[in-house]
Structures are given as C-alpha cells and as structure tokens.
N, C-alpha and C. Protein backbone atom coordinates (compact mmCIF):
# COMPACT_ATOMS: atom_id res chain seq x y z
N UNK A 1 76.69 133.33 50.72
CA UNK A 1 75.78 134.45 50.92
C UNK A 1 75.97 135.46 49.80
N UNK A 2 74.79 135.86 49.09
CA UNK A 2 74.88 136.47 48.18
C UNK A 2 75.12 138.48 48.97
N UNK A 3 75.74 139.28 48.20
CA UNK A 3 75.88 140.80 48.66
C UNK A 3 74.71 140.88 47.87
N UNK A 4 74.46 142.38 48.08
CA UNK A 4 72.84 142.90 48.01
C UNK A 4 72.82 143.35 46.64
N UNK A 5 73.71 143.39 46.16
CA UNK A 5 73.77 143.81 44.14
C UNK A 5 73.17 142.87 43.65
N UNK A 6 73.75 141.48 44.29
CA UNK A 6 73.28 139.83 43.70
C UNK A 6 71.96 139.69 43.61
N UNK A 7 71.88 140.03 44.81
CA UNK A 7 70.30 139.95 45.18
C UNK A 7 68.86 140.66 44.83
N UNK A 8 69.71 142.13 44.43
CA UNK A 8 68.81 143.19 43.48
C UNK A 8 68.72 142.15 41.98
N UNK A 9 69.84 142.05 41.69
CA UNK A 9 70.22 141.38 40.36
C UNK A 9 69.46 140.06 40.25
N UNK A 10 69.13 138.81 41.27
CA UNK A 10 68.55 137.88 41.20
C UNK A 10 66.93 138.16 41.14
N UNK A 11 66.64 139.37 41.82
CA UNK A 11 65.06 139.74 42.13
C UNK A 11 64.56 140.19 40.70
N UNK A 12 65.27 141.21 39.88
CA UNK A 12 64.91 141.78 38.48
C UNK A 12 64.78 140.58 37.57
N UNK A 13 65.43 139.45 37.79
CA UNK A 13 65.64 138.35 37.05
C UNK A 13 64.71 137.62 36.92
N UNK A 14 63.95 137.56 38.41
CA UNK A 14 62.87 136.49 38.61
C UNK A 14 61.42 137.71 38.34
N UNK A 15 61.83 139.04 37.89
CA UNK A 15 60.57 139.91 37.92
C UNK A 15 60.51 139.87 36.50
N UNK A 16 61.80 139.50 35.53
CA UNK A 16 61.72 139.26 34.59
C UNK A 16 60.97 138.02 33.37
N UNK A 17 61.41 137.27 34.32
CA UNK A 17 60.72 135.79 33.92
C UNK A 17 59.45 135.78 34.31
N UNK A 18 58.57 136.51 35.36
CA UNK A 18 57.58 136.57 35.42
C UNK A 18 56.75 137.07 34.42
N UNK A 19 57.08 138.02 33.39
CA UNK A 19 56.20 139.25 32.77
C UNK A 19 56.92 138.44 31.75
N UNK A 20 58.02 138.13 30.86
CA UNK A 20 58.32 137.50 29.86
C UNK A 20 58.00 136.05 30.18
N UNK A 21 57.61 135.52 30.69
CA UNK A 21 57.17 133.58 30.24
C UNK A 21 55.95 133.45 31.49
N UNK A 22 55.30 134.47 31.92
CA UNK A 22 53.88 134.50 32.64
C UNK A 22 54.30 133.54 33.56
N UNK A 23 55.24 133.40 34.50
CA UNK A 23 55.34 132.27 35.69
C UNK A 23 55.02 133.09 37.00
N UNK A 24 54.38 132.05 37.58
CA UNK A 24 54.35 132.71 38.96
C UNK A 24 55.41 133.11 39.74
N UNK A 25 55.25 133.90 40.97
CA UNK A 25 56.69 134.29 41.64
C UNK A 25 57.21 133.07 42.09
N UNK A 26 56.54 132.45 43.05
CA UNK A 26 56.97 130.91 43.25
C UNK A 26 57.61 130.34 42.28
N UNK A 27 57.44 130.26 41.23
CA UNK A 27 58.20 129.65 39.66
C UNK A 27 59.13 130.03 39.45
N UNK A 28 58.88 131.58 39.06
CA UNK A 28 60.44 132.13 38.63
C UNK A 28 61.62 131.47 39.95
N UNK A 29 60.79 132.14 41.04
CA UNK A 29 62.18 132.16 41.96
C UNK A 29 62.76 130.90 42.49
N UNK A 30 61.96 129.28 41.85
CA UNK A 30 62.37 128.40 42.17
C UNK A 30 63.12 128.05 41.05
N UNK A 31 62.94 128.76 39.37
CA UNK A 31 63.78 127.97 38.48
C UNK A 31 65.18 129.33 38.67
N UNK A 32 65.05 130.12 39.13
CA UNK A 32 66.48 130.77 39.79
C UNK A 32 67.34 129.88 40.71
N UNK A 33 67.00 129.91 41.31
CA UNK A 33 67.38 129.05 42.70
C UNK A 33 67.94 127.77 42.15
N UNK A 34 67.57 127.14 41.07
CA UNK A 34 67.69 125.64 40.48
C UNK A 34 68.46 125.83 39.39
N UNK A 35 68.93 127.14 38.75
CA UNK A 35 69.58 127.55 37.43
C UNK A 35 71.21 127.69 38.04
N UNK A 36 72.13 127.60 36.88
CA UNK A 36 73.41 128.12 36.90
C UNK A 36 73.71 129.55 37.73
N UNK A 37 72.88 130.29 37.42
CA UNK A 37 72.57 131.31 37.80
C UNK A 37 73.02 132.22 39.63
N UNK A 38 72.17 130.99 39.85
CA UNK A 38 72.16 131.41 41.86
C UNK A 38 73.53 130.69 42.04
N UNK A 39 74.34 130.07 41.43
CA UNK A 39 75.40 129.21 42.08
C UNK A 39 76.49 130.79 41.67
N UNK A 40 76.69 131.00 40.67
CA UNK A 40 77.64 132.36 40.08
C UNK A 40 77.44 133.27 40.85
N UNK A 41 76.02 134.03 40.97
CA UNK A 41 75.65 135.20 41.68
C UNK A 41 76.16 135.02 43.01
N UNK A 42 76.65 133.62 43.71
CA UNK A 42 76.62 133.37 44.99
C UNK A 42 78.77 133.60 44.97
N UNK A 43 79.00 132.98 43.82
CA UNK A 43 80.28 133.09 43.85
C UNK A 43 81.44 134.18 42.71
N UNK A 44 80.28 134.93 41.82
CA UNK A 44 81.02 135.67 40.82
C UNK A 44 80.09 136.61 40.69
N UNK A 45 80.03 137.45 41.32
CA UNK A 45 78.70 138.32 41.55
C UNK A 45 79.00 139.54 40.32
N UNK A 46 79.94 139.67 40.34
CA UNK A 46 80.56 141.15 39.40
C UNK A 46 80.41 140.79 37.81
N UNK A 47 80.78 139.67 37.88
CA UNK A 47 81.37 139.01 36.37
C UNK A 47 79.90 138.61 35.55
N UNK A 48 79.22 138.39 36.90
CA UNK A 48 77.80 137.56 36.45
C UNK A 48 76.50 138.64 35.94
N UNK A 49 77.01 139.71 36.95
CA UNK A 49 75.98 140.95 36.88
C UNK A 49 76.17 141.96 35.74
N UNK A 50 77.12 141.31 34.62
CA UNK A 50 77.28 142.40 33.30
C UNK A 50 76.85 141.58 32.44
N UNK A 51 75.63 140.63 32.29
CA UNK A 51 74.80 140.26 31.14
C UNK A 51 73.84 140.90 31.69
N UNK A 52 72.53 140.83 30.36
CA UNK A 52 71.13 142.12 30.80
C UNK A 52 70.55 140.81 31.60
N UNK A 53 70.02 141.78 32.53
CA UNK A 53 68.60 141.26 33.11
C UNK A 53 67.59 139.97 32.12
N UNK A 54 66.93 140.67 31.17
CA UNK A 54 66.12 139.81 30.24
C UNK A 54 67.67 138.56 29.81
N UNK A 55 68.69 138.79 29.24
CA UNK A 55 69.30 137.65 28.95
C UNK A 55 69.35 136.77 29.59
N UNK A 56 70.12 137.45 31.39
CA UNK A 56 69.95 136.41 32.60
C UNK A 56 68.57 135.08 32.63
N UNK A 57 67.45 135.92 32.23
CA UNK A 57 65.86 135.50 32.36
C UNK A 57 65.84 134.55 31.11
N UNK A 58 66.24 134.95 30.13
CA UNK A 58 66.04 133.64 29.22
C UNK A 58 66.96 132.98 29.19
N UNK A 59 68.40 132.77 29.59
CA UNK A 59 69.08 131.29 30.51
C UNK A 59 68.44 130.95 31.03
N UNK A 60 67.84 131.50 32.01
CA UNK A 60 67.55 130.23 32.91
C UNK A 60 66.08 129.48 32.47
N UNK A 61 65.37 130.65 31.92
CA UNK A 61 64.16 130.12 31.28
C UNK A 61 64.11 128.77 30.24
N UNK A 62 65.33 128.71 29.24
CA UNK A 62 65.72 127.57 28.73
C UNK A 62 66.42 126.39 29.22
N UNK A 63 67.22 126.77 30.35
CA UNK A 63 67.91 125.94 31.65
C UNK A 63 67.09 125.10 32.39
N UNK A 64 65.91 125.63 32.56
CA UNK A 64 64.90 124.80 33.44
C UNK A 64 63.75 124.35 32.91
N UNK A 65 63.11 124.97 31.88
CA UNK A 65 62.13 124.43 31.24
C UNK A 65 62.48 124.04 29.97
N UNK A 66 62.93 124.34 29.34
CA UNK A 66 63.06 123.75 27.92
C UNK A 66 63.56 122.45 27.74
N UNK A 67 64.58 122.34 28.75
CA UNK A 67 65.25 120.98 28.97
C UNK A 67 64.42 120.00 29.37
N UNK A 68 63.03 120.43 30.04
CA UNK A 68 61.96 119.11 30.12
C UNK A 68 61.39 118.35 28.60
N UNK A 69 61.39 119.05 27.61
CA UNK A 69 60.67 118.96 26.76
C UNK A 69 60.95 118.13 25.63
C-alpha cells in the first residue's frame, strides 16, 4: 500500500505524461502501474520521491513505450 505522498507523487506523474506525450488518463496510469516506478513508490517511497516529476514521466515513458519499438 502506497502512503499518500506516493500517491500525490504517482498522480503528478501520470498528469505529467499526459500533457508531455498526449496519452490518455487510462494510458498514463496503466504505463505507471506497469513501470519500475509503482513497484519503488510501493516500497521506497522517500528515496523514489526526490527525482522531478517530469523525469519520473519520461522513465517510464521510455520504460513502456519505447521498448515496443
């Protein structure tokens, strides 16, 4: 269970990837959910939450889509 910092922190992430790579909310918040990302936030919440927002957003943005390509 993520604490509510994680979860502020996971929401800016997926509000991020929305407006930087035009994905729907459904999108972002499923390539969160599917990224490195939600597994840390779930278990290193402190350590995880001192990269920026936009950086968080383009990990995972290259984590999940780029790797199709």
């Amino acid at each position: 269970m993520m604490n509510t910092k994680a979860l502020s922190y996971m929401d800016c992430v997926i509000l991020s990837l929305i407006r930087r790579y035009d994905l729907s909310e459904q999108a972002a918040t499923n390539a969160v959910k599917k990224s490195y990302l939600y597994q840390l936030l779930q278990n290193e919440p402190e350590e995880t939450m001192h990269d920026s927002v936009n950086d968080s957003a383009d990990d995972v943005y290259y984590e999940i889509f780029e790797k199709r390509s």
